[in-house]
PDB file of N, CA and C in Angstrom:
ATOM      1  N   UNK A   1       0.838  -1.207   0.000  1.00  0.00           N
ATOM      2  CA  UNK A   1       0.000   0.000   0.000  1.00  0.00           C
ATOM      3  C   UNK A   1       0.867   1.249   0.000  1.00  0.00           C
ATOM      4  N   UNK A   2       1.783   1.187   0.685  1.00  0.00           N
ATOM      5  CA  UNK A   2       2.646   2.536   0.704  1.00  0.00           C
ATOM      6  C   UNK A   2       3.440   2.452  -0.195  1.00  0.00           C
ATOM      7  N   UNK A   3       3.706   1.295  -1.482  1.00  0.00           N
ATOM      8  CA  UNK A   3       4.435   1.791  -2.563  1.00  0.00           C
ATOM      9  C   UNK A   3       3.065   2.831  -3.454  1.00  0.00           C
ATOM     10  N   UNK A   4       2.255   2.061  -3.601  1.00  0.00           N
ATOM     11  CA  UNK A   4       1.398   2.593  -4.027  1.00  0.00           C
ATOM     12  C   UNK A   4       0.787   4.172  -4.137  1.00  0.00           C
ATOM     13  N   UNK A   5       0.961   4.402  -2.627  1.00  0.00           N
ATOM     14  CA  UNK A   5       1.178   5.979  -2.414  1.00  0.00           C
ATOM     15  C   UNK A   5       2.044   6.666  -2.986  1.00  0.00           C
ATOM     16  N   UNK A   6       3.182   6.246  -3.071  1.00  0.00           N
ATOM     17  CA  UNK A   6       4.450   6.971  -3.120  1.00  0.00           C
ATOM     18  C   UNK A   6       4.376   7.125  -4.842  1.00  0.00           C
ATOM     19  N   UNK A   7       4.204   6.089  -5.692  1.00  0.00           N
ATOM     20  CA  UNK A   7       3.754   6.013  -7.339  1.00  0.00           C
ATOM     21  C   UNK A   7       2.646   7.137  -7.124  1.00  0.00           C
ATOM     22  N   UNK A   8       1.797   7.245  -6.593  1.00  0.00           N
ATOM     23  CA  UNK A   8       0.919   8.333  -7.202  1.00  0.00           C
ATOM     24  C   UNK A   8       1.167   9.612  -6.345  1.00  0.00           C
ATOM     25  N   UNK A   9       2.081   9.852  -5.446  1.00  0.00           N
ATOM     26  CA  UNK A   9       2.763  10.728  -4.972  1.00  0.00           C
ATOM     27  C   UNK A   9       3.733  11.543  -5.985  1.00  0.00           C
ATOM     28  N   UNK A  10       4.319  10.554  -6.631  1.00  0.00           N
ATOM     29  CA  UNK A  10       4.804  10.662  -7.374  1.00  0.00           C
ATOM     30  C   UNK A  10       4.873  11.639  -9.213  1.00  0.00           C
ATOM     31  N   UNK A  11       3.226  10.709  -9.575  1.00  0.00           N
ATOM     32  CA  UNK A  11       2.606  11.521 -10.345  1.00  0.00           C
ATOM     33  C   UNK A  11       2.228  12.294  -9.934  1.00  0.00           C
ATOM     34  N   UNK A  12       1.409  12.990  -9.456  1.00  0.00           N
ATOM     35  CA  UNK A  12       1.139  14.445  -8.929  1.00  0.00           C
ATOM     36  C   UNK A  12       1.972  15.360  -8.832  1.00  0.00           C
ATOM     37  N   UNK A  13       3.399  14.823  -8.319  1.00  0.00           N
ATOM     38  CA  UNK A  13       4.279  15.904  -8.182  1.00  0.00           C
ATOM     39  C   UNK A  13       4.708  16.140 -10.236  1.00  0.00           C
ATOM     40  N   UNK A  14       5.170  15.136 -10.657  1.00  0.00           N
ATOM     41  CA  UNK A  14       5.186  15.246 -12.358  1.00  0.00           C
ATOM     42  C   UNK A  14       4.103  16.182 -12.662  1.00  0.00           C
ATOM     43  N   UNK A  15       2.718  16.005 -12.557  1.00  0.00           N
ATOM     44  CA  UNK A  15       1.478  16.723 -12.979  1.00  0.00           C
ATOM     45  C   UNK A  15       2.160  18.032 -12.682  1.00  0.00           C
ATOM     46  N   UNK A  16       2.206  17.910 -11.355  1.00  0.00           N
ATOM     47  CA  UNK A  16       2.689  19.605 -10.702  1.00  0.00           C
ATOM     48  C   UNK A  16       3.521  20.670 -11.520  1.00  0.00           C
ATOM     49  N   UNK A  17       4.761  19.624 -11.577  1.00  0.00           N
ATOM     50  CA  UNK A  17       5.461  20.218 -12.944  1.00  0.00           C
ATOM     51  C   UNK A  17       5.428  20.725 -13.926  1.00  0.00           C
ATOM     52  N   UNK A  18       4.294  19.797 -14.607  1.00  0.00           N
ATOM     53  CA  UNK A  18       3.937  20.380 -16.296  1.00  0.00           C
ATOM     54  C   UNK A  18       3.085  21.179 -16.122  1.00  0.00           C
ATOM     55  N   UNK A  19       2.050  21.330 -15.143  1.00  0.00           N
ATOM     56  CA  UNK A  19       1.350  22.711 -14.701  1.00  0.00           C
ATOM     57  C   UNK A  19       1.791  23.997 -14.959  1.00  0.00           C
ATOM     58  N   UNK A  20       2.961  23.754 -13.789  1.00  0.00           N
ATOM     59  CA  UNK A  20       4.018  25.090 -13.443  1.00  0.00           C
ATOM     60  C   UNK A  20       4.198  25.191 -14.699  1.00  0.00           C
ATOM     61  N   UNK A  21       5.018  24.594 -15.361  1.00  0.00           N
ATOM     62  CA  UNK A  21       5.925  25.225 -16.616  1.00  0.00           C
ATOM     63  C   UNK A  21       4.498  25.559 -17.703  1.00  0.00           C
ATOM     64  N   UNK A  22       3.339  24.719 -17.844  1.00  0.00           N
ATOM     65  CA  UNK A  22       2.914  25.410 -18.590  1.00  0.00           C
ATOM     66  C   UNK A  22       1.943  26.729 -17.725  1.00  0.00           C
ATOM     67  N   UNK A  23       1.726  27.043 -17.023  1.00  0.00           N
ATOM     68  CA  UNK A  23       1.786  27.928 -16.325  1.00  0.00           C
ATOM     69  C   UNK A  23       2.405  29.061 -16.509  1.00  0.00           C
ATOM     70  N   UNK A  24       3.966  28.856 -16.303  1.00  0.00           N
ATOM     71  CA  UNK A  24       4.816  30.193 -16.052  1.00  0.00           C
ATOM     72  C   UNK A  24       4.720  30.457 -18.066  1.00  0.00           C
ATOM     73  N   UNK A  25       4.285  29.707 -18.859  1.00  0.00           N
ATOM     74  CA  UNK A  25       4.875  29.719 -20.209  1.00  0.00           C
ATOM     75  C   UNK A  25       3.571  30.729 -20.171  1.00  0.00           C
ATOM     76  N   UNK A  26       2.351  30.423 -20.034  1.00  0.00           N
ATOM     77  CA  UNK A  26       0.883  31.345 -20.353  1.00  0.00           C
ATOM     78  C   UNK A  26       0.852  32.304 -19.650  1.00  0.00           C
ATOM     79  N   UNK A  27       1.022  32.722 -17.811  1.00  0.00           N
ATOM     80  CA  UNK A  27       0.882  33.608 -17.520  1.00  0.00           C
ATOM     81  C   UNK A  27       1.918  34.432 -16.934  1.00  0.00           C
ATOM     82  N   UNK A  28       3.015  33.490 -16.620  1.00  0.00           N
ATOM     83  CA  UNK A  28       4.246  34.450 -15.880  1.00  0.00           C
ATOM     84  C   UNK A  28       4.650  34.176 -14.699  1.00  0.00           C
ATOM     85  N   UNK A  29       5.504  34.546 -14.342  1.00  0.00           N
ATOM     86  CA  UNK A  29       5.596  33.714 -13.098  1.00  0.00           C
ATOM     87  C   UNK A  29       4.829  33.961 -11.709  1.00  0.00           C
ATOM     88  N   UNK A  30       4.955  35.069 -11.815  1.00  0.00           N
ATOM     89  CA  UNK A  30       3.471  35.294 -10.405  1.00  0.00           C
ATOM     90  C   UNK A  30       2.459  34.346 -10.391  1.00  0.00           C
ATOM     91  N   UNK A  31       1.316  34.399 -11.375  1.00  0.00           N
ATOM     92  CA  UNK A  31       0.193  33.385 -11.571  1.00  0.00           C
ATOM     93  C   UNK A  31       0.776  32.196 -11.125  1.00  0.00           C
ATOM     94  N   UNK A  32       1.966  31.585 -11.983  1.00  0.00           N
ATOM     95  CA  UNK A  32       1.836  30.187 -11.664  1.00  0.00           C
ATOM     96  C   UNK A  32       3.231  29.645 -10.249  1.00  0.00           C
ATOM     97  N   UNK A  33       3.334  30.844  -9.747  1.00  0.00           N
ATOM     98  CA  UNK A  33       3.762  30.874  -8.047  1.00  0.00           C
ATOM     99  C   UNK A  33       2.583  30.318  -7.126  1.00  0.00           C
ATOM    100  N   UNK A  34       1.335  30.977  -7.727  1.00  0.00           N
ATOM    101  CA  UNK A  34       0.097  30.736  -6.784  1.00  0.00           C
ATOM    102  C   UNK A  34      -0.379  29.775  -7.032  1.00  0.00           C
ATOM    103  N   UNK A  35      -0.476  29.629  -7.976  1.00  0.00           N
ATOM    104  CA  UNK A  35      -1.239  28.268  -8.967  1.00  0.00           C
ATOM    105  C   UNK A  35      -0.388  26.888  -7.977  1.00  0.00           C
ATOM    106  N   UNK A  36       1.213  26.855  -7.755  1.00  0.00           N
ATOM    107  CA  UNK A  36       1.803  25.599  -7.459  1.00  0.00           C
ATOM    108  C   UNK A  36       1.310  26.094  -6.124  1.00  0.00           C
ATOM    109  N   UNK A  37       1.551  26.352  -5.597  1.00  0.00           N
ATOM    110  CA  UNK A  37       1.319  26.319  -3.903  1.00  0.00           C
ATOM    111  C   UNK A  37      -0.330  25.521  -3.523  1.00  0.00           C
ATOM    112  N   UNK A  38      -1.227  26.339  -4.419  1.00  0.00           N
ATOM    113  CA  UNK A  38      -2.357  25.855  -4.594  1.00  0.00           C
ATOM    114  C   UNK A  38      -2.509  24.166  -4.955  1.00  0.00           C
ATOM    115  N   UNK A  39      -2.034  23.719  -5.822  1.00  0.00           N
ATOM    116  CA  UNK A  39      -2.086  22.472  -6.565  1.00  0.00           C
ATOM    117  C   UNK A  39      -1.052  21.630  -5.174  1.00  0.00           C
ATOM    118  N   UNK A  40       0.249  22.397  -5.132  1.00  0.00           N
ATOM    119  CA  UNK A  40       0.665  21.239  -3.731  1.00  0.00           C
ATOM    120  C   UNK A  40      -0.307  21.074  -2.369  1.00  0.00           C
ATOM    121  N   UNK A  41      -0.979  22.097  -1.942  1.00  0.00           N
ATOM    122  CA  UNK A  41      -1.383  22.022  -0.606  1.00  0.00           C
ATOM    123  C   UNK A  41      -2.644  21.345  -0.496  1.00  0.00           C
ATOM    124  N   UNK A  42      -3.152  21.277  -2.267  1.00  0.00           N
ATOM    125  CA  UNK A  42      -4.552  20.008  -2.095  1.00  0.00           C
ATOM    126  C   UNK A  42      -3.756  18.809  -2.742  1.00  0.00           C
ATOM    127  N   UNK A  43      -2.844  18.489  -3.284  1.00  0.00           N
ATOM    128  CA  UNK A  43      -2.049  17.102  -3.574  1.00  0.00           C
ATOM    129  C   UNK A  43      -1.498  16.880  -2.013  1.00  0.00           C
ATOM    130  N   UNK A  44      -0.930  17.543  -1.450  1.00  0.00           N
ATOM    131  CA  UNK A  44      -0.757  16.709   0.144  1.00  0.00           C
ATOM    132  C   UNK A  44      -1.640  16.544   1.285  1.00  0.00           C
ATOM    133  N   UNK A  45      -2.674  17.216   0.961  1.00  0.00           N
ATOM    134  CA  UNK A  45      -4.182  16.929   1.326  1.00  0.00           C
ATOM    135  C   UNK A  45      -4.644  15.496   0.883  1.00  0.00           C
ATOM    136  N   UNK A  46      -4.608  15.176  -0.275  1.00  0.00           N
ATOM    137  CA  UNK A  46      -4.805  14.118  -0.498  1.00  0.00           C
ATOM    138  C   UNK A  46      -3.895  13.053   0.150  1.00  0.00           C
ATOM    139  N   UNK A  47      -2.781  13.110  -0.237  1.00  0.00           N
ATOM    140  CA  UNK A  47      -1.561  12.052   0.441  1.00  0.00           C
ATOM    141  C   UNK A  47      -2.065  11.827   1.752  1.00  0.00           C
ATOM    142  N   UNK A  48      -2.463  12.853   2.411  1.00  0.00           N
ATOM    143  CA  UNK A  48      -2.129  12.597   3.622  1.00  0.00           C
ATOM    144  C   UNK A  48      -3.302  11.424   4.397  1.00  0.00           C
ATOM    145  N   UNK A  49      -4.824  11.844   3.288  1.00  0.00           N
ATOM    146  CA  UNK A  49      -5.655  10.714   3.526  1.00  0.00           C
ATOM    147  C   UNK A  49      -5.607   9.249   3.449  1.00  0.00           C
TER     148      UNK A  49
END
């Protein structure tokens, strides 16, 4: 079970990534400063369930 976590721990953080970058590519980097903080603090919301 806890590999399991860690694989989709995993993806999310990847997701996170291509967010950001396409993010900082559309709006700049401010927007997608807020945007990751946002996207991590409900992805470790989840983990943590």
């Amino acid at each position: 079970m806890k590999e399991l976590i860690q694989e989709i721990g995993m993806a999310l953080f990847g997701l996170a990534l291509a967010i950001v970058v396409f993010q900082i590519a559309k709006v700049g980097v401010t927007g997608a400063t807020n945007n990751m903080f946002d996207f991590m603090t409900n992805a470790f919301k989840v983990v943590q369930k």
